[in-house]
C-alpha atoms as a PDB file:
ATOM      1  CA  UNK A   1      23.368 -10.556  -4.877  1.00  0.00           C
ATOM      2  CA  UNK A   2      22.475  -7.264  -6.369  1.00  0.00           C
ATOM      3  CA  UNK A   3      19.165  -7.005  -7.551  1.00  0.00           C
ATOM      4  CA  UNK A   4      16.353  -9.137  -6.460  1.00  0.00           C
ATOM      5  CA  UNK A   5      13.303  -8.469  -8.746  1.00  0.00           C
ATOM      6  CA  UNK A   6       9.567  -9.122  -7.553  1.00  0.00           C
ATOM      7  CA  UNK A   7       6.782 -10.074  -9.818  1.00  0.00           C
ATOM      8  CA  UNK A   8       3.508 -10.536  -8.367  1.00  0.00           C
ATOM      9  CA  UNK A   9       0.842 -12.095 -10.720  1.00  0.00           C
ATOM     10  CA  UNK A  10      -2.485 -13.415 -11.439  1.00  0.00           C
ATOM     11  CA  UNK A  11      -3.901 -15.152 -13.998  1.00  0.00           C
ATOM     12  CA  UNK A  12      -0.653 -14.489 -16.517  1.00  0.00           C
ATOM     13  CA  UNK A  13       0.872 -17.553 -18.391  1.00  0.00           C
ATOM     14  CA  UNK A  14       0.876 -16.052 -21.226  1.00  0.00           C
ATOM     15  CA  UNK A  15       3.282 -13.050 -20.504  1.00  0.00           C
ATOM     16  CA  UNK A  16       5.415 -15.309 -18.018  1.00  0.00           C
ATOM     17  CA  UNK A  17       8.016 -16.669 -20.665  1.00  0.00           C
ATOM     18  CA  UNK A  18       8.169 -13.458 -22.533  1.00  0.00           C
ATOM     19  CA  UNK A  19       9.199 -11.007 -19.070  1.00  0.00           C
ATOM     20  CA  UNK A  20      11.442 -13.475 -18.145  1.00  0.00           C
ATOM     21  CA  UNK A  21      13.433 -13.956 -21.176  1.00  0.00           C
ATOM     22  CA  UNK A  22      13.300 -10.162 -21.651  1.00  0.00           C
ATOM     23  CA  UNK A  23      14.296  -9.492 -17.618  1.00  0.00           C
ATOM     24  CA  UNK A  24      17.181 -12.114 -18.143  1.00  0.00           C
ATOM     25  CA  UNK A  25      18.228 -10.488 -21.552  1.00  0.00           C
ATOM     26  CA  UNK A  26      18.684  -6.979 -19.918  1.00  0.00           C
ATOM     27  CA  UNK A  27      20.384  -8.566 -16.539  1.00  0.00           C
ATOM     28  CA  UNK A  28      22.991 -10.647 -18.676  1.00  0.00           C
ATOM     29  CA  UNK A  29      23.913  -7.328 -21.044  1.00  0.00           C
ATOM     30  CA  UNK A  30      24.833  -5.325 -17.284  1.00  0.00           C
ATOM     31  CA  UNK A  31      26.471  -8.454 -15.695  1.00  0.00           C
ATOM     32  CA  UNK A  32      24.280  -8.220 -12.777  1.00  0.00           C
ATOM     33  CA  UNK A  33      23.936 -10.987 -10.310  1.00  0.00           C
ATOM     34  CA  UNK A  34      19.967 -11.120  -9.435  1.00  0.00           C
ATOM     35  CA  UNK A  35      17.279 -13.557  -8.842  1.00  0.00           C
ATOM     36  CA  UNK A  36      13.509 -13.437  -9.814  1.00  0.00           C
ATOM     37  CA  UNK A  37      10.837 -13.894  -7.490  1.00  0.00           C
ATOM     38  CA  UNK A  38       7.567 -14.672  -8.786  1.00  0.00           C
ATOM     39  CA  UNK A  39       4.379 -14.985  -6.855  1.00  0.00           C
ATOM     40  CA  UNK A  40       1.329 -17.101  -7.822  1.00  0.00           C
ATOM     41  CA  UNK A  41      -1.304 -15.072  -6.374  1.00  0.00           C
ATOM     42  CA  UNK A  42      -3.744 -18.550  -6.587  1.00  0.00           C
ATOM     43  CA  UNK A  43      -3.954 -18.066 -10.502  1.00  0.00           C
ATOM     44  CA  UNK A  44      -6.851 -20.223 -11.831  1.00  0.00           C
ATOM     45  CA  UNK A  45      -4.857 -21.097 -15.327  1.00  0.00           C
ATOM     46  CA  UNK A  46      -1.416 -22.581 -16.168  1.00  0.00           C
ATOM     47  CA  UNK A  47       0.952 -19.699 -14.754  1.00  0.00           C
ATOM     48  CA  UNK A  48       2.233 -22.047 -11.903  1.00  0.00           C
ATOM     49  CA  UNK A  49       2.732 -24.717 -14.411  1.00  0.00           C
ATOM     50  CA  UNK A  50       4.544 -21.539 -16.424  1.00  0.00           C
ATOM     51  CA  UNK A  51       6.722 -20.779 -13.420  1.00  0.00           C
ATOM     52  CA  UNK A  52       7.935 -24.553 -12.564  1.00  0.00           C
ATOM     53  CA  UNK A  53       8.803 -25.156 -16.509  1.00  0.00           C
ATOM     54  CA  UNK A  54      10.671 -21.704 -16.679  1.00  0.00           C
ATOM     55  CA  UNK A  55      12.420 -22.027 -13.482  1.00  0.00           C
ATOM     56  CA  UNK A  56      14.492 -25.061 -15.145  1.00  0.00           C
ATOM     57  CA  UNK A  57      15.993 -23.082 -17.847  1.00  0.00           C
ATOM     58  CA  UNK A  58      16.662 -20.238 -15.798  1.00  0.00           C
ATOM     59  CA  UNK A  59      17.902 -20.967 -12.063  1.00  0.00           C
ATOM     60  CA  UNK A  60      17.483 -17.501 -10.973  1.00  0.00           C
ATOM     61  CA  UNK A  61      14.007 -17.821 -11.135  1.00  0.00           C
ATOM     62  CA  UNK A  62      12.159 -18.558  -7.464  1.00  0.00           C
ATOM     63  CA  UNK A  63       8.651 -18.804  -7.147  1.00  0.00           C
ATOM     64  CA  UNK A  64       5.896 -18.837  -4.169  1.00  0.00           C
ATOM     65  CA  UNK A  65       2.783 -20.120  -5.136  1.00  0.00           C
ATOM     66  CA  UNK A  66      -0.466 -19.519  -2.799  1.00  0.00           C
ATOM     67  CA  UNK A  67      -3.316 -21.790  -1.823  1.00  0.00           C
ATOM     68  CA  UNK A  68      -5.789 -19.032  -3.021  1.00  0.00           C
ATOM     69  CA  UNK A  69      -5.801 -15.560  -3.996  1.00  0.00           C
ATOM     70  CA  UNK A  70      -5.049 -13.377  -1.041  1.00  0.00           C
ATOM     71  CA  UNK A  71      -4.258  -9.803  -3.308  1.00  0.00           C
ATOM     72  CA  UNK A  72      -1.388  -8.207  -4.489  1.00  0.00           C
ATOM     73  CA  UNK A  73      -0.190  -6.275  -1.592  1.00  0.00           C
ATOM     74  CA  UNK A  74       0.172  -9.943   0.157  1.00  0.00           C
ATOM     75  CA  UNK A  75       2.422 -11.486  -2.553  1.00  0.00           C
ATOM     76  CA  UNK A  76       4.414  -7.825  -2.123  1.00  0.00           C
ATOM     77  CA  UNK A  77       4.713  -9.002   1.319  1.00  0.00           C
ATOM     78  CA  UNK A  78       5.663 -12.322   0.637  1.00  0.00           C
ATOM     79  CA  UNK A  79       7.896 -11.571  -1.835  1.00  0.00           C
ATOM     80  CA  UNK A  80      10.332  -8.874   0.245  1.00  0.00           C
ATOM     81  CA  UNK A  81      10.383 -11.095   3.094  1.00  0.00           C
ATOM     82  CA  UNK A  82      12.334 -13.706   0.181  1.00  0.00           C
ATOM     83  CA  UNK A  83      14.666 -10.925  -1.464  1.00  0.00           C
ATOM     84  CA  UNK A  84      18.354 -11.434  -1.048  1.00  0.00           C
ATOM     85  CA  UNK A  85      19.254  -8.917  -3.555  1.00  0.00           C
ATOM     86  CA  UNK A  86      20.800  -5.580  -2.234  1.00  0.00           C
ATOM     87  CA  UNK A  87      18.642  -3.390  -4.222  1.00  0.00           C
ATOM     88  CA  UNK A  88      14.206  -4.839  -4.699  1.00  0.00           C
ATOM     89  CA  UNK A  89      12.827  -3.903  -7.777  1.00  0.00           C
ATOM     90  CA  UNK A  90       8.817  -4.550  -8.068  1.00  0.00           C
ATOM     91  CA  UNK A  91       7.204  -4.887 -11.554  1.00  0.00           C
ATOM     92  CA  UNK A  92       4.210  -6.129 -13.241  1.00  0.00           C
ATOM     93  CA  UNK A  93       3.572  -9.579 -14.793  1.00  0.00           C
ATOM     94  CA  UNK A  94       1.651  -8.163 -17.403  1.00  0.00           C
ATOM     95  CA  UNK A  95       4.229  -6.730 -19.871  1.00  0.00           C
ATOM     96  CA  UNK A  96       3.664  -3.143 -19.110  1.00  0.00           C
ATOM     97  CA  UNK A  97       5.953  -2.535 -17.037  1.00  0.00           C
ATOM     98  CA  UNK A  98       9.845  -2.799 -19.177  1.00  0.00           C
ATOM     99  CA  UNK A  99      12.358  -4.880 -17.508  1.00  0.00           C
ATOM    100  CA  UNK A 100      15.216  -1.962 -19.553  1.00  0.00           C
ATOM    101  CA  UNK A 101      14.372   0.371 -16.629  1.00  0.00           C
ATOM    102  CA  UNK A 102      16.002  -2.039 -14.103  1.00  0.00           C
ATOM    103  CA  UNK A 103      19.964  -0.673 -14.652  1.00  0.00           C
ATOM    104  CA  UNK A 104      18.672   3.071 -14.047  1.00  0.00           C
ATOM    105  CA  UNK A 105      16.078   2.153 -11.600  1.00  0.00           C
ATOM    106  CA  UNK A 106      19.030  -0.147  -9.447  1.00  0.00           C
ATOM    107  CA  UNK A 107      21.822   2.929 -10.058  1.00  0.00           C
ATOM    108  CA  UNK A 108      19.449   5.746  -8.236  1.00  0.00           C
ATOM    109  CA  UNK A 109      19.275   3.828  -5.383  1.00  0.00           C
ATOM    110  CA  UNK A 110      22.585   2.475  -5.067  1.00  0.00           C
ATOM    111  CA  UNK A 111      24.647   5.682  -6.958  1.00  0.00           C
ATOM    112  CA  UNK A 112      22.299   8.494  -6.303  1.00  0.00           C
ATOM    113  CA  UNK A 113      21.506   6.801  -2.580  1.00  0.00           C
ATOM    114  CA  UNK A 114      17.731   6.829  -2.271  1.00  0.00           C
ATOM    115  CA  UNK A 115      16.023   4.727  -0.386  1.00  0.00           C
ATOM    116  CA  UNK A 116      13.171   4.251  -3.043  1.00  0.00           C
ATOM    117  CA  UNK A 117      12.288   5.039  -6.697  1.00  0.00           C
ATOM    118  CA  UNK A 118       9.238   5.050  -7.735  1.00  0.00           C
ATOM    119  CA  UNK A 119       8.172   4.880 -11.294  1.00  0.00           C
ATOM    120  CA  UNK A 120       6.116   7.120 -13.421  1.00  0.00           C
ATOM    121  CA  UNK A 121       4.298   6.304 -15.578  1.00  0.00           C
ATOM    122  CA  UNK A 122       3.694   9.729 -17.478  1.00  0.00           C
ATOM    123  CA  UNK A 123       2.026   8.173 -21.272  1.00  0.00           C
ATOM    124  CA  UNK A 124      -0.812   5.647 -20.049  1.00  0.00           C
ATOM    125  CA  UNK A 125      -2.530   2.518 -22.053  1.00  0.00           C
ATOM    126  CA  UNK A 126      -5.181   2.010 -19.438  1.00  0.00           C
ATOM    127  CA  UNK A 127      -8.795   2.163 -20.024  1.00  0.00           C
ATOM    128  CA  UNK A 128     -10.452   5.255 -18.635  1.00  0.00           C
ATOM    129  CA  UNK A 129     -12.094   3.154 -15.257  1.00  0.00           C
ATOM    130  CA  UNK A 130      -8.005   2.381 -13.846  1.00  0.00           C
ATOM    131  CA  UNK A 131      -6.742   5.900 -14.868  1.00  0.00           C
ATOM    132  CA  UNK A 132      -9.301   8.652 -13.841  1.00  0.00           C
ATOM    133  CA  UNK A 133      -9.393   6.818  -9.784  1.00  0.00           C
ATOM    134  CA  UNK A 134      -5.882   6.664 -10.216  1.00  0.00           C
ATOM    135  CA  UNK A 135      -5.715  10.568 -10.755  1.00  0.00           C
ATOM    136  CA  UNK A 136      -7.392  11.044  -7.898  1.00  0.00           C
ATOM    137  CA  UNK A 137      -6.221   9.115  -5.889  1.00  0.00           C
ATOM    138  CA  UNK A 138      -2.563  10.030  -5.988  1.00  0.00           C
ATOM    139  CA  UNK A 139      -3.804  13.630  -5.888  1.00  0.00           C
ATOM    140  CA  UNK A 140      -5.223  12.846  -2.674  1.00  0.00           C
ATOM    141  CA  UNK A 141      -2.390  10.740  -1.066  1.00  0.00           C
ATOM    142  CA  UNK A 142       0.166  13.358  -1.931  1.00  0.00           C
ATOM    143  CA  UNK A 143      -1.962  15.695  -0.062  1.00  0.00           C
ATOM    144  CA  UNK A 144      -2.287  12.941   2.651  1.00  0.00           C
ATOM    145  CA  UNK A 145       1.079  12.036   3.334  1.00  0.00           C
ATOM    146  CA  UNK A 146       3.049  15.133   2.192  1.00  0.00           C
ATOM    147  CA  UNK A 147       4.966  13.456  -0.360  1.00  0.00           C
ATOM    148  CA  UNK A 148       4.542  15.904  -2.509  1.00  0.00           C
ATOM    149  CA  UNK A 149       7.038  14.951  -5.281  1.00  0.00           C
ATOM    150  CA  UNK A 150       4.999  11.272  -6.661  1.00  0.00           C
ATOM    151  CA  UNK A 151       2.813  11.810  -9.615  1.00  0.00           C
ATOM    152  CA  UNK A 152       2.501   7.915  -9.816  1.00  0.00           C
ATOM    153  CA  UNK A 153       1.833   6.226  -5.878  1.00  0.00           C
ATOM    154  CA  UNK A 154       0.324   3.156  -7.345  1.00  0.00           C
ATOM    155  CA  UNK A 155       3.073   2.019 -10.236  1.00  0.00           C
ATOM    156  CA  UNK A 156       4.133  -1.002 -10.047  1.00  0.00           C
ATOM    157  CA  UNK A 157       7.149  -0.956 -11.412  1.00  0.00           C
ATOM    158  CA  UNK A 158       9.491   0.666  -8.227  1.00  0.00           C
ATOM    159  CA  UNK A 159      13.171   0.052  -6.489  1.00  0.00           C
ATOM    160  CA  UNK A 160      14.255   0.119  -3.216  1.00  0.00           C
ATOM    161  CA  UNK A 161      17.030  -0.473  -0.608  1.00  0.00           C
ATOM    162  CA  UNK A 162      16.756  -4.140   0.765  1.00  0.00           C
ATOM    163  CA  UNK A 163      16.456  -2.191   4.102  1.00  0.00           C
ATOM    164  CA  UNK A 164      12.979  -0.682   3.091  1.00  0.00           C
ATOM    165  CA  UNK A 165      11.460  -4.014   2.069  1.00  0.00           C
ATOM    166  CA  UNK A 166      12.506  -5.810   5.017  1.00  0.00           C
ATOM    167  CA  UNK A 167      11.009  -2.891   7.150  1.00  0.00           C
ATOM    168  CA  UNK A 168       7.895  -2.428   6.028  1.00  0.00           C
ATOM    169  CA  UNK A 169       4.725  -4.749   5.950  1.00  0.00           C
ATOM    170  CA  UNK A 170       2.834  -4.667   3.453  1.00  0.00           C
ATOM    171  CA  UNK A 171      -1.175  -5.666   3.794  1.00  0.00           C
ATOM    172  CA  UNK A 172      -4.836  -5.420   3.104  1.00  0.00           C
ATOM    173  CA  UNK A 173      -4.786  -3.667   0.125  1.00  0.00           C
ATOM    174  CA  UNK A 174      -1.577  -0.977   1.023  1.00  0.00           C
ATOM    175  CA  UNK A 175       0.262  -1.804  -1.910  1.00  0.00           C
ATOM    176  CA  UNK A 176      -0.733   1.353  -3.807  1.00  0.00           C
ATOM    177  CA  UNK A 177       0.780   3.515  -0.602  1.00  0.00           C
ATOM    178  CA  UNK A 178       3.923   2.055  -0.135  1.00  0.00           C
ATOM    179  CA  UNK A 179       6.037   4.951  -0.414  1.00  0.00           C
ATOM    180  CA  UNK A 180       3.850   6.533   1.935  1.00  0.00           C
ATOM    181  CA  UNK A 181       4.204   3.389   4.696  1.00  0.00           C
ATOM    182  CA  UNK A 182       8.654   3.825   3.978  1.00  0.00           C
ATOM    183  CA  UNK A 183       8.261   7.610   4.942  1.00  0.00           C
ATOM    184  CA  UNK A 184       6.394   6.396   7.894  1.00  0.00           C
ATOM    185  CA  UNK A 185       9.399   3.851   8.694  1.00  0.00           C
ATOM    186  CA  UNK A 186      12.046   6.466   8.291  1.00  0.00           C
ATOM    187  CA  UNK A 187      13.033   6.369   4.634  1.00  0.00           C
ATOM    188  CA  UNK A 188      12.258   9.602   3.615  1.00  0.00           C
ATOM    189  CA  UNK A 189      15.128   9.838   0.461  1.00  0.00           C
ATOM    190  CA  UNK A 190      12.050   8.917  -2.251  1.00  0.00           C
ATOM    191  CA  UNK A 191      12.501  10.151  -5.428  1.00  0.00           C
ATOM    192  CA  UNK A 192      10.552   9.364  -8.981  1.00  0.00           C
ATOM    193  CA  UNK A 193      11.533   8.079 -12.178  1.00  0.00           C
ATOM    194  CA  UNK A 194       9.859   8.757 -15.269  1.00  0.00           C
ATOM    195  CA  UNK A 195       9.227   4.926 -16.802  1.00  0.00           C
ATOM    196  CA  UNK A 196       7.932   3.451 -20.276  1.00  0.00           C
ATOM    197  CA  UNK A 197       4.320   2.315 -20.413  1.00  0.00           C
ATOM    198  CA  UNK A 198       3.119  -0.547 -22.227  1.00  0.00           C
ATOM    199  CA  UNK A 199       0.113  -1.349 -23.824  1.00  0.00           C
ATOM    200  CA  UNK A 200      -1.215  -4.903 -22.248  1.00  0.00           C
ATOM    201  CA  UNK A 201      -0.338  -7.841 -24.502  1.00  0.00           C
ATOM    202  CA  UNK A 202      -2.490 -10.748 -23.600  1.00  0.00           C
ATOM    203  CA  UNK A 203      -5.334 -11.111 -21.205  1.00  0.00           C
ATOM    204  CA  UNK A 204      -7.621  -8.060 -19.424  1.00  0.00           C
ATOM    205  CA  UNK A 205      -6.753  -5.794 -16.788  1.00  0.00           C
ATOM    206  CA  UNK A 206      -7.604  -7.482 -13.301  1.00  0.00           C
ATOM    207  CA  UNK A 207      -8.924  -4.172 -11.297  1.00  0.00           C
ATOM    208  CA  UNK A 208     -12.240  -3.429 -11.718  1.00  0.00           C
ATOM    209  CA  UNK A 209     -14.753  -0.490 -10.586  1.00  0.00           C
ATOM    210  CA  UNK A 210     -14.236  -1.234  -6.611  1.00  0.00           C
ATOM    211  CA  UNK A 211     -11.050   0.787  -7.067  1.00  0.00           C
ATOM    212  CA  UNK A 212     -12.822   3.471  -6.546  1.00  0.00           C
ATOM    213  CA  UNK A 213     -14.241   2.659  -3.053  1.00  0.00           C
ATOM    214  CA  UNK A 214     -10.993   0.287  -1.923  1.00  0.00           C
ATOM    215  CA  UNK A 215      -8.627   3.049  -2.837  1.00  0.00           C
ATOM    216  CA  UNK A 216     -10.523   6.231  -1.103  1.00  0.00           C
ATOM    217  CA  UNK A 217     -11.163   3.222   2.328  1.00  0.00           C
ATOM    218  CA  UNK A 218      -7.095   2.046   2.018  1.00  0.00           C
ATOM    219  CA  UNK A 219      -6.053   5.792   1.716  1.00  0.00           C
ATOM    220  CA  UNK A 220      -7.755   7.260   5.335  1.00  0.00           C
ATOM    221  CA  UNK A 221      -6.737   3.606   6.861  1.00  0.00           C
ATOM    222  CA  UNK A 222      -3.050   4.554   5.859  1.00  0.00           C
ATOM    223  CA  UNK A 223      -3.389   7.772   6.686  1.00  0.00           C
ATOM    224  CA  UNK A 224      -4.802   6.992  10.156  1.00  0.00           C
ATOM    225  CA  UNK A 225      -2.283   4.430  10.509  1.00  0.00           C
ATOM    226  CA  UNK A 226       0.176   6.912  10.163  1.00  0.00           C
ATOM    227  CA  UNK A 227      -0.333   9.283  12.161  1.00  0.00           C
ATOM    228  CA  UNK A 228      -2.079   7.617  15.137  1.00  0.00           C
ATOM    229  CA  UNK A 229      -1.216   4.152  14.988  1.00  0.00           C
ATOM    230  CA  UNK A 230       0.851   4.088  18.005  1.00  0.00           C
ATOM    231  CA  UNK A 231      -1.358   7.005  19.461  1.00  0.00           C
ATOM    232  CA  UNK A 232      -4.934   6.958  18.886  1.00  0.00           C
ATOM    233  CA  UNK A 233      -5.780   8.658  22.280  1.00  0.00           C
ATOM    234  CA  UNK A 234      -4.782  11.610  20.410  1.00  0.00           C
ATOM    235  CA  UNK A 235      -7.391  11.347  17.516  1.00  0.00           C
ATOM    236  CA  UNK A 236     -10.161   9.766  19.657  1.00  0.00           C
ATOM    237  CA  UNK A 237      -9.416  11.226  22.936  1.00  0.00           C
ATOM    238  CA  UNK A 238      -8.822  14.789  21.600  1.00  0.00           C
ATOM    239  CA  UNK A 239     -11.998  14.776  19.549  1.00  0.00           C
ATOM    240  CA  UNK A 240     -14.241  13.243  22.348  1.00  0.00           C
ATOM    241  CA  UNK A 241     -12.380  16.242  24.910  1.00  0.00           C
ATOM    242  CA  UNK A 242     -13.682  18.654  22.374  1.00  0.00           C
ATOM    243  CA  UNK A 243     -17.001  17.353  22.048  1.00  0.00           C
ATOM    244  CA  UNK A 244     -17.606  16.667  25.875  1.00  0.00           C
ATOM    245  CA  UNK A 245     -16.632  20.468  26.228  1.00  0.00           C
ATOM    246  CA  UNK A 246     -19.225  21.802  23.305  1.00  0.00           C
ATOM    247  CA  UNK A 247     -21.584  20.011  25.233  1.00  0.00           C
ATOM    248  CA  UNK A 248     -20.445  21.383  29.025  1.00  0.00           C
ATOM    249  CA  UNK A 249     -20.227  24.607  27.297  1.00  0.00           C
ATOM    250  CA  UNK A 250     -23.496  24.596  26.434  1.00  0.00           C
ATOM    251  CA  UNK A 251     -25.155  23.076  29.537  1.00  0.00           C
ATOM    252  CA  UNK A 252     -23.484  25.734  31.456  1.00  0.00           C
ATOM    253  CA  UNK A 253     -25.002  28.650  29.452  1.00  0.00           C
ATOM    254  CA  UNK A 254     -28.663  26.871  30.008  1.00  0.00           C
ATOM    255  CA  UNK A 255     -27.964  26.786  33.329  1.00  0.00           C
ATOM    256  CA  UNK A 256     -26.930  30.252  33.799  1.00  0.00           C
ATOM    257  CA  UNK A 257     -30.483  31.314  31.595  1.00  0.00           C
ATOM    258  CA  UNK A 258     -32.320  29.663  34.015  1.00  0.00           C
ATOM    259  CA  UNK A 259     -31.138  31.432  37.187  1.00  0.00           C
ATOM    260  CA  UNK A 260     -31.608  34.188  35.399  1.00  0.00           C
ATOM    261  CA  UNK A 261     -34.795  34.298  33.846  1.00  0.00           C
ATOM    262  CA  UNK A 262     -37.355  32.346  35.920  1.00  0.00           C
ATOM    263  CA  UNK A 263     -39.834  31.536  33.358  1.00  0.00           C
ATOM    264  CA  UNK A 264     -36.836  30.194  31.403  1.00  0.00           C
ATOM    265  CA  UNK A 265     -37.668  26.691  29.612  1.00  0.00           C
ATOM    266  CA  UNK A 266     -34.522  24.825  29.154  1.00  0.00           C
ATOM    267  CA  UNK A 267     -35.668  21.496  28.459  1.00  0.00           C
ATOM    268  CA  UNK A 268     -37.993  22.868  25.832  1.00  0.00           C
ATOM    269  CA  UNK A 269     -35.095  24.383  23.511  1.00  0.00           C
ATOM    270  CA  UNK A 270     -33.568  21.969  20.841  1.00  0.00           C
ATOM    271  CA  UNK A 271     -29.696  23.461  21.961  1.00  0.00           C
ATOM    272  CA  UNK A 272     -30.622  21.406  25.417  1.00  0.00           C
ATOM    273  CA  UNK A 273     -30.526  17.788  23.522  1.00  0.00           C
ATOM    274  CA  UNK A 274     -28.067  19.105  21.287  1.00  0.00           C
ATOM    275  CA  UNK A 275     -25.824  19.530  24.335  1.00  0.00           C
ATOM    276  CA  UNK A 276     -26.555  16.373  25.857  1.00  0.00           C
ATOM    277  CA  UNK A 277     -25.679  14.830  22.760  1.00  0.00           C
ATOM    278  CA  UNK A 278     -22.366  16.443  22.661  1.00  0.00           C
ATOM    279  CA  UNK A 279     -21.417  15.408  26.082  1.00  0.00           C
ATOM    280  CA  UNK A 280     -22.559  11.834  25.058  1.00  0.00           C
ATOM    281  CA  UNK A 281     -20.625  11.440  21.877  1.00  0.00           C
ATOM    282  CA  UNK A 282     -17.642  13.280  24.041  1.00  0.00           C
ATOM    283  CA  UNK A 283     -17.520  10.316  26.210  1.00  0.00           C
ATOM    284  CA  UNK A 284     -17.713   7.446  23.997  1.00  0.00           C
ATOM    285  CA  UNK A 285     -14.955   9.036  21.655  1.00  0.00           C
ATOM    286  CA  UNK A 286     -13.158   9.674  24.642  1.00  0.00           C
ATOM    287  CA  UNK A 287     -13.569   5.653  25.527  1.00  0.00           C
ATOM    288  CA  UNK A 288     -12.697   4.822  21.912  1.00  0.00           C
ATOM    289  CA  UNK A 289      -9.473   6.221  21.996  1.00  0.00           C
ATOM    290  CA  UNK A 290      -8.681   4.360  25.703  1.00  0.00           C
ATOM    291  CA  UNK A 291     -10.055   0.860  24.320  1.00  0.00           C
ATOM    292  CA  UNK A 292      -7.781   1.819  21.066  1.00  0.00           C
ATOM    293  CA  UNK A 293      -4.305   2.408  23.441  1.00  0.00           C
ATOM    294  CA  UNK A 294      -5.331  -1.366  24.896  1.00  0.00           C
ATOM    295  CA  UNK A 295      -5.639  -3.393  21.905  1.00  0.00           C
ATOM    296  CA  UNK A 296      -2.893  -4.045  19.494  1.00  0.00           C
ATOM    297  CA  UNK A 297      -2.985  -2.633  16.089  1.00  0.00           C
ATOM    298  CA  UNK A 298      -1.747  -5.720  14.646  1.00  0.00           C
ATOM    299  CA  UNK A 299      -2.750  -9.716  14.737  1.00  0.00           C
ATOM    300  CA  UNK A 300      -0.060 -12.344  14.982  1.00  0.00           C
ATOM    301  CA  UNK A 301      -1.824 -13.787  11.640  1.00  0.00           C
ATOM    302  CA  UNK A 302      -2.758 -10.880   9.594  1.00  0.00           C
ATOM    303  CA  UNK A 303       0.622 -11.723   7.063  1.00  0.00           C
ATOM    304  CA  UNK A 304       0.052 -15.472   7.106  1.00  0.00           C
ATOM    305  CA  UNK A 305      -0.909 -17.052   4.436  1.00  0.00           C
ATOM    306  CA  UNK A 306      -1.459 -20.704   3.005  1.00  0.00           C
ATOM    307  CA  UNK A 307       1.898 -21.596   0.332  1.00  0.00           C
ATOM    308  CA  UNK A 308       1.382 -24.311  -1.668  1.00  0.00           C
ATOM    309  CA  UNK A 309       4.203 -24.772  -3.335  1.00  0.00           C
ATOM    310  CA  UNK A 310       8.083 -23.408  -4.093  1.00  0.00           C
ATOM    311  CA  UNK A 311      10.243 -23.117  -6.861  1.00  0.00           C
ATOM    312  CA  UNK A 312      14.037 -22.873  -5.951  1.00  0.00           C
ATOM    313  CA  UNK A 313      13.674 -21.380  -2.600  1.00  0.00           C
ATOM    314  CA  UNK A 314      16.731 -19.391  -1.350  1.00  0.00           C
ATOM    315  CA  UNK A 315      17.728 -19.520   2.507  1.00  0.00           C
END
C-alpha cells in the first residue's frame, strides 16, 4: 500500500462525506493504492454513524472509534500504530486542510527522500485567538528544538515515512511538536511544504483560549524530554552541583570574615541564610535528578485507551 492517510476528528459529520469523496477523487485520478483511517475522538454527534455508513461505499475507509475523548495527539497515536501505507499523510477533518496536496506531499518523501513534510500553511482563515498563540509558539519551538526551517509546527496536514510514525509516540498533547519528537528519533531529513488553507465549512473551531497555557506547558515538557529524558542527572544534578557550590562558596567567605575580624557577626548578615539556602536547594536538586535516573519516564498505560468500536480493521 502506498499512502495511508490519517484523519483525526471530533465532532465532524458534516464534513465526513465531503473529505472523503474529495480524498478518494484525488487518489483514483493518481492510481494510488491507499486506505483512510479515521478516528472518532468520542464525538458527541453522528460522525461515527458518518464513518460506518461511508465505510460501505468506500472499502478503503477504516475507522477507530474511542469510548471518550482522549485528544488529538492520542488518535495521532492510534492512528500510526494502524497505517500500512508506505508513506502517512495526517490531515484535518474539518475541510481545511485539501486532500490535492496528497500526490506532492507523498512524492517529497518518497522522490525527494525526506523523512517528513510538513505543511505550511502561509494564507490563514483562523480567528485571531488560534493564530496569534500559534505565531508564537512556533517561534519559540524553532528556537527550542533548532529546527529552524518550520514556519508551521502545528499543521495538520503533514507526510511522513511509515518508519517515522511507527517510531515515534505520540501523547499528552505533543501533537503540535511532532517534527520536533522525529528529530529526536533520528529523522532529521524534515523539510516544509507550502499548503492551501481553507476557510472552515461547517461547525466551530474546537481549540479554545487554553492554547495559550497547554502550548507554552507541552513546549518545555518536549523540550525537556528531549534533551534529558534519558539523562536528567544532568539538568537536576548539574543545577543542584551549582547551587550547593554558591552556597559553600559563600559559607566559606563568612567563615574566613570571622577569623578575621573578631567582632564579625555572621549570623546577623542576610548573605548567611542566603547561603544556607543555596546549599539546601543544592541538595534537593541534586536528589531530584537521582530519584529522576530511578523512575521510568514512561507508564505501561500512558497510550492505552478504551476503543469502542472498528470499521474494516486491517491486520
Amino acid at each position: 500500500m502506498q499512502i495511508s492517510i490519517v484523519v483525526p476528528l471530533f465532532n465532524e459529520e458534516e464534513s465526513l462525506p465531503e473529505l472523503m469523496s474529495w480524498i478518494d477523487r484525488v487518489m483514483r485520478e493518481h492510481a494510488f493504492s491507499y486506505e483512510v483511517i479515521m478516528v472518532d475522538d468520542g464525538s458527541k454527534d453522528g460522525s461515527w454513524k458518518v464513518i460506518e455508513q461511508l465505510s460501505s461505499v468506500y472499502p478503503t475507509l477504516r475507522g477507530v472509534k474511542f469510548g471518550r475523548n482522549y485528544g488529538k495527539s492520542a488518535a495521532l497515536n492510534v492512528g500510526f500504530s494502524e497505517a500500512e501505507g508506505d508513506v502517512v499523510i495526517t490531515m484535518d477533518a474539518d475541510l481545511q486542510d485539501s486532500p490535492d496536496e496528497v500526490p506532492e506531499l507523498y512524492r517529497l518523501i518518497v522522490e525527494d527522500g525526506y523523512d517528513l513534510i510538513s505543511g505550511w500553511k502561509q494564507k490563514r482563515y483562523d480567528p485571531i485567538t488560534k493564530t496569534v498563540p500559534t505565531k508564537l509558539y512556533n517561534w519559540a519551538a524553532r528556537v527550542a528544538s533548532g529546527i529552524d526551517n518550520l514556519h508551521d509546527f502545528n499543521c495538520g496536514l503533514k507526510s511522513y515515512r511509515k518508519d517515522v510514525v511507527k517510531s515515534v509516540e505520540v501523547y499528552g498533547e505533543m501533537h503540535r511538536y511532532i517534527p520536533i519528537l522525529a528529530k529526536r528519533a533520528g529523522y532529521d531529513k524534515i523539510g516544509e511544504k507550502i499548503v492551501q488553507h481553507q476557510a472552515r465549512k461547517y461547525g466551530t473551531t474546537k481549540f479554545g483560549i487554553e492554547r495559550f497555557l497547554f502550548g507554552l506547558l507541552d513546549l518545555l515538557s518536549v523540550s525537556f524530554m528531549t534533551r534529558f529524558s534519558k539523562r536528567p542527572m544532568h539538568l537536576f544534578g548539574g543545577l543542584g552541583v551549582l547551587s550547593f557550590f554558591i552556597g559553600f562558596m559563600i559559607t566559606v567567605y563568612l567563615t574566613i570574615a570571622k577569623f578575621a575580624f573578631a567582632a564579625y557577626h555572621m549570623t546577623e548578615r542576610p548573605i548567611f541564610y542566603m547561603g544556607l539556602l543555596a546549599i539546601v536547594i543544592g541538595v534537593q536538586l541534586f536528589l531530584a535528578g537521582f530519584l529522576a535516573e530511578l523512575v521510568s519516564r514512561s507508564a505501561s498505560d500512558r497510550n492505552a485507551y478504551l476503543i469502542s468500536k472498528y470499521v474494516n480493521r486491517g491486520k
